[in-house]
Every structure is written in C-alpha cells, then in structure tokens.
Protein backbone atom coordinates (compact mmCIF):
# COMPACT_ATOMS: atom_id res chain seq x y z
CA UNK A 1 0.00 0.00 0.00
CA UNK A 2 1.43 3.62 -1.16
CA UNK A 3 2.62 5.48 1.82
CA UNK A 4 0.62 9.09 0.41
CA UNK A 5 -2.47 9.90 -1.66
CA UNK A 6 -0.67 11.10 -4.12
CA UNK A 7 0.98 7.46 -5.05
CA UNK A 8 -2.61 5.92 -4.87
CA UNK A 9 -4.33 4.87 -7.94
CA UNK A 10 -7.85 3.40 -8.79
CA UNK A 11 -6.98 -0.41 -7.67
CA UNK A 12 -5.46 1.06 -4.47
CA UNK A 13 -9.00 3.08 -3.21
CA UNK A 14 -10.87 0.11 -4.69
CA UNK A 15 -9.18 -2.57 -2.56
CA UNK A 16 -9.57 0.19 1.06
CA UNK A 17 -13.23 0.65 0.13
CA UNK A 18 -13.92 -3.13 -0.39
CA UNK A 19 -11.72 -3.76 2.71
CA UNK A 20 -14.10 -1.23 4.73
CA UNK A 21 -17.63 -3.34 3.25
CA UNK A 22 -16.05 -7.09 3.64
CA UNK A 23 -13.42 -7.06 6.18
CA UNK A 24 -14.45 -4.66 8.46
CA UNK A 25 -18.01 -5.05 9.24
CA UNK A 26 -19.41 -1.70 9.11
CA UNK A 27 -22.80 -0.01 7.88
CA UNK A 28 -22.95 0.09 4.80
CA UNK A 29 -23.11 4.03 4.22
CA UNK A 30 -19.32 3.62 5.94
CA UNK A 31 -17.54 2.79 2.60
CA UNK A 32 -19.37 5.49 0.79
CA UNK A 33 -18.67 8.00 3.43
CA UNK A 34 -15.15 6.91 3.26
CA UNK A 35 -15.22 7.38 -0.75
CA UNK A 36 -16.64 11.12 -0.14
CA UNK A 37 -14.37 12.16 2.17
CA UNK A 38 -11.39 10.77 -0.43
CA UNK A 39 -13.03 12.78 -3.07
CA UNK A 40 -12.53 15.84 -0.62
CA UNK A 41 -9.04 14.98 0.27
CA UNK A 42 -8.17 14.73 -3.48
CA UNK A 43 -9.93 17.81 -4.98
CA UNK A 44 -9.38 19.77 -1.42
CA UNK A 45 -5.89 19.48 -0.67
CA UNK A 46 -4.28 18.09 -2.69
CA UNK A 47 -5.30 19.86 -5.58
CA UNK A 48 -6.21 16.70 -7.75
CA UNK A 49 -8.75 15.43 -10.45
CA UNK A 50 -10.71 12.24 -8.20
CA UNK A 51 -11.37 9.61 -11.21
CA UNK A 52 -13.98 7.89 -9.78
CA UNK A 53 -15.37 6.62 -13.23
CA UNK A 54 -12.41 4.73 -13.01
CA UNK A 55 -13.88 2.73 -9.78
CA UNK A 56 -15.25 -0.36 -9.61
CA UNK A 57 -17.65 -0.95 -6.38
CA UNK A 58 -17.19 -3.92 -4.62
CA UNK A 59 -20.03 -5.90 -4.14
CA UNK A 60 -22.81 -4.08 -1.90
CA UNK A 61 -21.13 -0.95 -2.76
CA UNK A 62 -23.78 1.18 -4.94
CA UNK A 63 -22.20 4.32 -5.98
CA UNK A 64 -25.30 6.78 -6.51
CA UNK A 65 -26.43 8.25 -10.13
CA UNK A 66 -24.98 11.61 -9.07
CA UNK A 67 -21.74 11.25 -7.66
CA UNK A 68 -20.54 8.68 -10.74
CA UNK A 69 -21.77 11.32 -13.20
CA UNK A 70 -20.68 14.35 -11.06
CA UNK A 71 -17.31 13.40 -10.58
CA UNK A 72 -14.40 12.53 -13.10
C-alpha cells in the first residue's frame, strides 16, 4: 500500500473501500462515506482530479447516479 495519496491509484482506493464493506463489518453508508471524504481529500488538498469513473464498487457498494456522473 502507497505510503501518500498522491501514489494511490484506482486499484489502491478500490481494494480500502472493499476492505471497509467485507473485512471490516461496518454499515454500509461507511464505505461510501469513506469514498466522499477521499473525493474531498483529493480535490481539497491536494489539488487533484478524483477519477472515480475509473472505480469499480465492490459488491454491496452502490455508488449513486450523481456522484458517478458528477465526478471525473
């Protein structure tokens, strides 16, 4: 796992969401939450494009209509 944001890519957020809705038994608004808050860091601070099209949701991960076609 890449020690900053910045070195993350697509598989990298993919496998910490999934992680968050199999592993770690949480509600499942957690890994969403988790995915906003990532958008925030990337666009926020560090000044980054979020590819979120990109993103493949694990399995009871449902990305809603407008955040897929809000963000690119």
């Amino acid at each position: 796992m890449p020690d900053h944001p910045n070195e993350m890519g697509a598989r990298e957020i993919e496998q910490f969401l999934a992680h968050l809705a199999v592993n770690r038994n949480v509600a499942a608004s957690t890994p969403n939450q988790a995915l906003s808050a990532l958008i925030f860091l990337y666009r926020e601070v560090l000044h980054q494009e979020f590819a979120q099209s990109q993103l493949i949701p694990p399995t009871g991960l449902a990305l809603t209509e407008p955040r897929t076609t809000a963000i690119h």
